[in-house]
PDB file of N, CA and C in Angstrom:
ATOM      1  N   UNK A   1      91.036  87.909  60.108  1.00  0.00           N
ATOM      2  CA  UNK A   1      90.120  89.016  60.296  1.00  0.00           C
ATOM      3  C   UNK A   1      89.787  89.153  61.784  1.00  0.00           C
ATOM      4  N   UNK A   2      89.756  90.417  62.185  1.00  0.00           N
ATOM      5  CA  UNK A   2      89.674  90.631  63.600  1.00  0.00           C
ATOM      6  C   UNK A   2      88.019  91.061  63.646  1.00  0.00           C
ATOM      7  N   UNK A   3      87.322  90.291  64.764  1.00  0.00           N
ATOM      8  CA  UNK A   3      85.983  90.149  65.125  1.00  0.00           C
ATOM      9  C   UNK A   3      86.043  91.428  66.396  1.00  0.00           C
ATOM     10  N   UNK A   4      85.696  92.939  65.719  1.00  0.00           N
ATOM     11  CA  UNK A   4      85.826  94.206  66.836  1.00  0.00           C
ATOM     12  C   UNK A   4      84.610  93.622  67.761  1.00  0.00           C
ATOM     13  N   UNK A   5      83.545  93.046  67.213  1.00  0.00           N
ATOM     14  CA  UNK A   5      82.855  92.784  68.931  1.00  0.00           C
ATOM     15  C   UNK A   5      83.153  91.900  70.226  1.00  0.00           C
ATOM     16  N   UNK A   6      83.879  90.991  69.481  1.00  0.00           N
ATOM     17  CA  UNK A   6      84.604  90.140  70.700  1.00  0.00           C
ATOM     18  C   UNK A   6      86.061  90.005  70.164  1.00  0.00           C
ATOM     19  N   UNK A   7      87.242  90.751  70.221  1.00  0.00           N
ATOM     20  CA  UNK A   7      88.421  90.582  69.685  1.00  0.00           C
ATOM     21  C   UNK A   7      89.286  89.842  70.776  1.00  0.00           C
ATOM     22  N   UNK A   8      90.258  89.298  70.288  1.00  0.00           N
ATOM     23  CA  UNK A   8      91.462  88.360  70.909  1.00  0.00           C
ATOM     24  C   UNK A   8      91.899  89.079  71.080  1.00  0.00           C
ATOM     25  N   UNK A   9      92.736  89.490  72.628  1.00  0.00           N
ATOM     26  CA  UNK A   9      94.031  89.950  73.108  1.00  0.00           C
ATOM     27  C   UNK A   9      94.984  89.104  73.156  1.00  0.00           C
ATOM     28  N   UNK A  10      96.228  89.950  72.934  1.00  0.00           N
ATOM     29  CA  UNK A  10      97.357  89.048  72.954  1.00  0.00           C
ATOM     30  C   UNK A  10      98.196  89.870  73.920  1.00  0.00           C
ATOM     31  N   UNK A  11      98.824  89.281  74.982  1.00  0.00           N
ATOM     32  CA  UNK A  11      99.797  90.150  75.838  1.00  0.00           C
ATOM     33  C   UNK A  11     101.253  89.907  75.936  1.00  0.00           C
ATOM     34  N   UNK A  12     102.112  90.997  75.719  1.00  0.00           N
ATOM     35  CA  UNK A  12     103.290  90.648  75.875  1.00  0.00           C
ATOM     36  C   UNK A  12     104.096  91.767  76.551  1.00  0.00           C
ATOM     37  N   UNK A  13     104.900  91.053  76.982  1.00  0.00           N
ATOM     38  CA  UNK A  13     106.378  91.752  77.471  1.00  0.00           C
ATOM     39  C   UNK A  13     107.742  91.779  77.012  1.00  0.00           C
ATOM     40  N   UNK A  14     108.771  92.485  77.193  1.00  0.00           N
ATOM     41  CA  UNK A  14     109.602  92.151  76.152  1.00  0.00           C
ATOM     42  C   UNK A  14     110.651  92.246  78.012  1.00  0.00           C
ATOM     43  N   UNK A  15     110.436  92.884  79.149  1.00  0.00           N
ATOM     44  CA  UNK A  15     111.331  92.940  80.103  1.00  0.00           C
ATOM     45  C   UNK A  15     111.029  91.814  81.485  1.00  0.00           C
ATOM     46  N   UNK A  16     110.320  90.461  80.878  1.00  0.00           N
ATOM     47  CA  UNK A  16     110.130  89.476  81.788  1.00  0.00           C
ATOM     48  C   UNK A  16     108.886  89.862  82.751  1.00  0.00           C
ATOM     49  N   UNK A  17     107.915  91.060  82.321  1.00  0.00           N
ATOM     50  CA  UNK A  17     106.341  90.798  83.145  1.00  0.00           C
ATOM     51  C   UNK A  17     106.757  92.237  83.894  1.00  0.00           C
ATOM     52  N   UNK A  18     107.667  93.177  83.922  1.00  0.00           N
ATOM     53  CA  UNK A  18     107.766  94.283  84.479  1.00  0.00           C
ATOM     54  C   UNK A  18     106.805  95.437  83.814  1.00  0.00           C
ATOM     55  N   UNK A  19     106.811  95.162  82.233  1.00  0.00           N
ATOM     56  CA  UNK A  19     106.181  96.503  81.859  1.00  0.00           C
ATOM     57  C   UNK A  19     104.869  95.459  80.632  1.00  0.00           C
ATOM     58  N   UNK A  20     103.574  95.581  80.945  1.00  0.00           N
ATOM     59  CA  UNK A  20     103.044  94.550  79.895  1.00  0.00           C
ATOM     60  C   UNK A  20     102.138  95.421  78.886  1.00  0.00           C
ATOM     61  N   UNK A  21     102.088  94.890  77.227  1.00  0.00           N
ATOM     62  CA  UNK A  21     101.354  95.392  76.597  1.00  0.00           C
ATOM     63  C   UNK A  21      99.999  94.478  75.922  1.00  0.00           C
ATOM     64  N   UNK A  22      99.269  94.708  75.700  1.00  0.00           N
ATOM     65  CA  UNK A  22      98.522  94.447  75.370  1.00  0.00           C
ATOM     66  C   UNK A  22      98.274  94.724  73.757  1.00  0.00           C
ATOM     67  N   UNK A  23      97.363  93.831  72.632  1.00  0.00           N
ATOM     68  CA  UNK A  23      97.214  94.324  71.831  1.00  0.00           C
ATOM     69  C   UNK A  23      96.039  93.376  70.466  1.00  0.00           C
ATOM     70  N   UNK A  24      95.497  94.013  69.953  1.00  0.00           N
ATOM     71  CA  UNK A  24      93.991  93.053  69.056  1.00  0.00           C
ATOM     72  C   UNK A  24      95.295  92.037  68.135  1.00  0.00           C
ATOM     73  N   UNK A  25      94.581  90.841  68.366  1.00  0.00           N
ATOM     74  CA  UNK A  25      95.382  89.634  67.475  1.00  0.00           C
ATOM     75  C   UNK A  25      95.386  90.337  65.966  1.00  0.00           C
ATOM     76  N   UNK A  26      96.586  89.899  65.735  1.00  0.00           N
ATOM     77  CA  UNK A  26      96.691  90.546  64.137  1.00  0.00           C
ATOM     78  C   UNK A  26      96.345  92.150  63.518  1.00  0.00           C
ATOM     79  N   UNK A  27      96.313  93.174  64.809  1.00  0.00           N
ATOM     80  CA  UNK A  27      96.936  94.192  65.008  1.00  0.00           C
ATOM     81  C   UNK A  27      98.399  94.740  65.548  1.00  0.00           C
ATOM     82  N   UNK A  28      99.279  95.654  65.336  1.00  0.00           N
ATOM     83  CA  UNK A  28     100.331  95.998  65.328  1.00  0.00           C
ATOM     84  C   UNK A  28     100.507  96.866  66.065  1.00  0.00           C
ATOM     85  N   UNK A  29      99.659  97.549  66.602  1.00  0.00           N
ATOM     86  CA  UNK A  29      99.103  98.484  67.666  1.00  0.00           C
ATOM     87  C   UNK A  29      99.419  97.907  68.946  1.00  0.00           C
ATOM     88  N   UNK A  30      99.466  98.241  69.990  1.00  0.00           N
ATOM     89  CA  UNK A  30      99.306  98.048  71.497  1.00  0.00           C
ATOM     90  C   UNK A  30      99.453  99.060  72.333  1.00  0.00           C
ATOM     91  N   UNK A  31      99.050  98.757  73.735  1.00  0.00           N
ATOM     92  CA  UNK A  31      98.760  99.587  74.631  1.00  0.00           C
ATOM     93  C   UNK A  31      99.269  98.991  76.023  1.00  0.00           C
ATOM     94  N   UNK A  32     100.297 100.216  76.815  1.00  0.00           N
ATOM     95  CA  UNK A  32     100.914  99.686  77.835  1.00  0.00           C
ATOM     96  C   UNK A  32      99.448  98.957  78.665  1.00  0.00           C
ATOM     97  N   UNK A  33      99.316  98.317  79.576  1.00  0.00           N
ATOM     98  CA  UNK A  33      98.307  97.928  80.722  1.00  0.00           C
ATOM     99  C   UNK A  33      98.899  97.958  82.042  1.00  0.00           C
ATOM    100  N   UNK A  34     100.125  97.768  81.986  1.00  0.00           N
ATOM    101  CA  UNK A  34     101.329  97.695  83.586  1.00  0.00           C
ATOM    102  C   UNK A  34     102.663  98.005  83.211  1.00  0.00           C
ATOM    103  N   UNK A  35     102.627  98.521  84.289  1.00  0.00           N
ATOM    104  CA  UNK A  35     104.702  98.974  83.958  1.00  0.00           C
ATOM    105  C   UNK A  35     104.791  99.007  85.788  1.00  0.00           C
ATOM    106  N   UNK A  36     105.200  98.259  86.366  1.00  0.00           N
ATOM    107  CA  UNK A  36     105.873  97.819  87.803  1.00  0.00           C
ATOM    108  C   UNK A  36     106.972  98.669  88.254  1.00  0.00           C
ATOM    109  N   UNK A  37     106.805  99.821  89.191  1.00  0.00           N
ATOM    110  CA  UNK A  37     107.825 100.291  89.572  1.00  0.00           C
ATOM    111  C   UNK A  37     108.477 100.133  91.113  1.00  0.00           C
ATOM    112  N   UNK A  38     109.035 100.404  91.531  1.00  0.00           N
ATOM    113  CA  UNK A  38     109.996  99.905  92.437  1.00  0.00           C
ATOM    114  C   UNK A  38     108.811  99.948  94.154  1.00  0.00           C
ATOM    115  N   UNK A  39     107.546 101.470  93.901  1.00  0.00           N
ATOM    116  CA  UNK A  39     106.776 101.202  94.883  1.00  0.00           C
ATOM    117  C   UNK A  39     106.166  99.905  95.460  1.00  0.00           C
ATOM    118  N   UNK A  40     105.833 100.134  96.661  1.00  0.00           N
ATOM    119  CA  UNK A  40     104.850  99.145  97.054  1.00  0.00           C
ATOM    120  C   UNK A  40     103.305  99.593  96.365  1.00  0.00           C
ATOM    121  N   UNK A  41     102.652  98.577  96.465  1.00  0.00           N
ATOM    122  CA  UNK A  41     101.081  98.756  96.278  1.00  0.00           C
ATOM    123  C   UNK A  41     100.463  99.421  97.402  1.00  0.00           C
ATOM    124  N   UNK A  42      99.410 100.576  96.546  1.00  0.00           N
ATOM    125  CA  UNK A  42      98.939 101.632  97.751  1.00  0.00           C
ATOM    126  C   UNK A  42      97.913 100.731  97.905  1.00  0.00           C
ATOM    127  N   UNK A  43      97.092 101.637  99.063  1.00  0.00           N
ATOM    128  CA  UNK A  43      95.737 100.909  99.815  1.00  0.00           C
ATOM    129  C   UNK A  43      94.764 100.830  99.193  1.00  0.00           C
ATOM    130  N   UNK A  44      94.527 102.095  98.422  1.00  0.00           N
ATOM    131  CA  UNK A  44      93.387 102.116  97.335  1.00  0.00           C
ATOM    132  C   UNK A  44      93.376 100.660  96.214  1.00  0.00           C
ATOM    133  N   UNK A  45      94.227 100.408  95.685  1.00  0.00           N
ATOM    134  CA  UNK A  45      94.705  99.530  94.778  1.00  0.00           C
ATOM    135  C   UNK A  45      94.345  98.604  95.583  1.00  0.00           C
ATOM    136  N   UNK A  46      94.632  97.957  96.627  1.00  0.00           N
ATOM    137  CA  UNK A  46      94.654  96.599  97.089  1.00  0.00           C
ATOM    138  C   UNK A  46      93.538  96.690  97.908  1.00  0.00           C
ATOM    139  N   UNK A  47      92.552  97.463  98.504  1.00  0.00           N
ATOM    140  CA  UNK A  47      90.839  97.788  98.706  1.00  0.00           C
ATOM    141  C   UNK A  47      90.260  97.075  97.197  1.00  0.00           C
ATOM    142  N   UNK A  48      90.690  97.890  96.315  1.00  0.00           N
ATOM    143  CA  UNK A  48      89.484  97.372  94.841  1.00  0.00           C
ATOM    144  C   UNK A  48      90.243  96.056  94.641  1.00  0.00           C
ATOM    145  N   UNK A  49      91.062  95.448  94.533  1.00  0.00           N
ATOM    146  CA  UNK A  49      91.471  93.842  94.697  1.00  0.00           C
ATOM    147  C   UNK A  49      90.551  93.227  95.070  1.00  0.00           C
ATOM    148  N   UNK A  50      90.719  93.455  96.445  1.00  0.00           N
ATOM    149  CA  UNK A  50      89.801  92.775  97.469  1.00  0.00           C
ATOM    150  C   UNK A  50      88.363  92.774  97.118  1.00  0.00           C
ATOM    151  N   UNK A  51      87.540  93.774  96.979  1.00  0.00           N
ATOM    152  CA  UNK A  51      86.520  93.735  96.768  1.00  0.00           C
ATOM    153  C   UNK A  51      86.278  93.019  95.317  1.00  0.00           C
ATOM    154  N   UNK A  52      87.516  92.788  93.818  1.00  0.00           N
ATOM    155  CA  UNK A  52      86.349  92.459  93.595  1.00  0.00           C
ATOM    156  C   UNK A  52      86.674  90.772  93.254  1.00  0.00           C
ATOM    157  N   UNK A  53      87.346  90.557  94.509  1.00  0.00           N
ATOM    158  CA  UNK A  53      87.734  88.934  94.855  1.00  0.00           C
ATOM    159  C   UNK A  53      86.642  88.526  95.568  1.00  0.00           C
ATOM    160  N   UNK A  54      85.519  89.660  95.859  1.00  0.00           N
ATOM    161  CA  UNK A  54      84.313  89.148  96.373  1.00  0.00           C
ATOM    162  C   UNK A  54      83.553  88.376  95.180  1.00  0.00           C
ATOM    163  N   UNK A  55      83.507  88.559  93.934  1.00  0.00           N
ATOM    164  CA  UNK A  55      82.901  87.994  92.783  1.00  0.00           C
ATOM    165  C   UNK A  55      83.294  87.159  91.695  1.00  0.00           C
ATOM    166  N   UNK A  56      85.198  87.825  91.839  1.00  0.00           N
ATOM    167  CA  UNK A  56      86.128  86.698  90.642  1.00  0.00           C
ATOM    168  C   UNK A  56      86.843  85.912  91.497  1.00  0.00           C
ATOM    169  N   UNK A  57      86.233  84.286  90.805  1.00  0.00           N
ATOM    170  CA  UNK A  57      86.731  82.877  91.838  1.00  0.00           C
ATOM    171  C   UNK A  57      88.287  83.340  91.918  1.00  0.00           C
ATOM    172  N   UNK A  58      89.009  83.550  90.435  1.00  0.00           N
ATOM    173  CA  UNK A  58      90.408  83.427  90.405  1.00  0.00           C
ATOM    174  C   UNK A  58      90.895  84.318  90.978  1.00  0.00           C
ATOM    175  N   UNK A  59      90.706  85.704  91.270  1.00  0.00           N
ATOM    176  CA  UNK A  59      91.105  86.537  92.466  1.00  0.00           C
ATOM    177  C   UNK A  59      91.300  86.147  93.639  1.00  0.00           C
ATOM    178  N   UNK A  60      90.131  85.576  94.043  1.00  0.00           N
ATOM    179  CA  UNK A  60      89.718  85.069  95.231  1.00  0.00           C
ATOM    180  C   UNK A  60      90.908  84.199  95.806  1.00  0.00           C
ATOM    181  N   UNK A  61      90.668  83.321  94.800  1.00  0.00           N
ATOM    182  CA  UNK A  61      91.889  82.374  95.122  1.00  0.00           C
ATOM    183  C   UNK A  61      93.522  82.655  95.405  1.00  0.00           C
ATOM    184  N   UNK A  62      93.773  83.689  94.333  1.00  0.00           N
ATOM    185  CA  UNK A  62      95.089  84.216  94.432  1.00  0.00           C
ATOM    186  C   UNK A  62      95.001  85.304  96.024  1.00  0.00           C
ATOM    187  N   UNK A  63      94.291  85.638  96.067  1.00  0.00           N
ATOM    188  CA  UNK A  63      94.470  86.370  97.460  1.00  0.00           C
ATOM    189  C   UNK A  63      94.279  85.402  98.889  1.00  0.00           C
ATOM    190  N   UNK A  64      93.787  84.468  98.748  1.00  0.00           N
ATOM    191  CA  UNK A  64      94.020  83.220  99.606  1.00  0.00           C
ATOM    192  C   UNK A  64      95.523  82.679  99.562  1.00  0.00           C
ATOM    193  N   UNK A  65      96.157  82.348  98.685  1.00  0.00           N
ATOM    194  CA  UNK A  65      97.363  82.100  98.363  1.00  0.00           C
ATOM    195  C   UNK A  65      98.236  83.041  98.799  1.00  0.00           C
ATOM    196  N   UNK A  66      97.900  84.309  98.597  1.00  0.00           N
ATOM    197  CA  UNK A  66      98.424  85.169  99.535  1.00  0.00           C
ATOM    198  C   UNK A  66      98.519  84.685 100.896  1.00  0.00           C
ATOM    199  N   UNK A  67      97.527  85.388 101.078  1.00  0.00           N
ATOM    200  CA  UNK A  67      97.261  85.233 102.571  1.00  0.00           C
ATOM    201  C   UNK A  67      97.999  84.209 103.170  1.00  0.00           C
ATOM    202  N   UNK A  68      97.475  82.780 102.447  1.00  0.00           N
ATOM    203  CA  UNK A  68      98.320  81.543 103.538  1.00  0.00           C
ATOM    204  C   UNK A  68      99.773  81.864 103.458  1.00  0.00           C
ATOM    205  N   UNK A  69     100.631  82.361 101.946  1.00  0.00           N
ATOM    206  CA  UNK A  69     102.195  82.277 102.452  1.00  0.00           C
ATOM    207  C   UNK A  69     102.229  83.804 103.487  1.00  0.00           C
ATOM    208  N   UNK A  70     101.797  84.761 103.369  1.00  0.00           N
ATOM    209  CA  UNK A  70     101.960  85.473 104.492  1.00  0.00           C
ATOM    210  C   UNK A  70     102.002  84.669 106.045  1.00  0.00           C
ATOM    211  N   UNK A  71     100.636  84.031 105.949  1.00  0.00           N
ATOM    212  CA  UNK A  71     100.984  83.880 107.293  1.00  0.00           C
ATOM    213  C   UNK A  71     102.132  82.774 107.376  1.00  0.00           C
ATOM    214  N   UNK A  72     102.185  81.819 106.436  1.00  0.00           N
ATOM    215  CA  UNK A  72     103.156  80.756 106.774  1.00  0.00           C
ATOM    216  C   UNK A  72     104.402  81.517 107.375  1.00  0.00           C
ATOM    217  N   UNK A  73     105.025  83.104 106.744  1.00  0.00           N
ATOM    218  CA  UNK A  73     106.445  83.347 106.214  1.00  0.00           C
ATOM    219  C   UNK A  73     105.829  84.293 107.613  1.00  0.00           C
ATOM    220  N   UNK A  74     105.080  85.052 108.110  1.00  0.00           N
ATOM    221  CA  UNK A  74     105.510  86.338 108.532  1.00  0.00           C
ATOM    222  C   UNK A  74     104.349  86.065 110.055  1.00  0.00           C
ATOM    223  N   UNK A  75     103.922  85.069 110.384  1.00  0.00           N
ATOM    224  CA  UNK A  75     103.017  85.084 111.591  1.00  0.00           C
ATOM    225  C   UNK A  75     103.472  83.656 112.297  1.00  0.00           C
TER     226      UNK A  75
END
């Protein structure tokens, strides 16, 4: 039985993390969330990142991780 006030997501891909769906555990339903196309990431997109790596540790962190292999690879 699926609990609609706090339900389990389950995420999958079927093309290795290029296009991902989302969907309620033990529903049959889903909904794209990402599909990766060949662009780069615009500015807008990677502004709201940033900001809200001001509040989520694990953002935070992954954009540090960034950052250091950038500079390791490109400074």
């Amino acid at each position: 039985m699926v609990n609609q006030n706090n339900p389990r997501y389950i995420y999958e891909s079927t093309d290795g993390g290029r296009t991902v769906y989302q969907r309620i555990s033990g529903c049959n339903s889903r909904t794209k969330i990402l599909e990766k196309n060949k662009d780069s990431i615009d500015y807008k997109t990677f502004s709201e990142i940033t900001d809200i790596a001001n509040t989520d540790p694990a953002m935070k962190d992954i954009l540090d991780q960034l950052f250091t292999y950038w500079k390791l690879k490109y400074s």
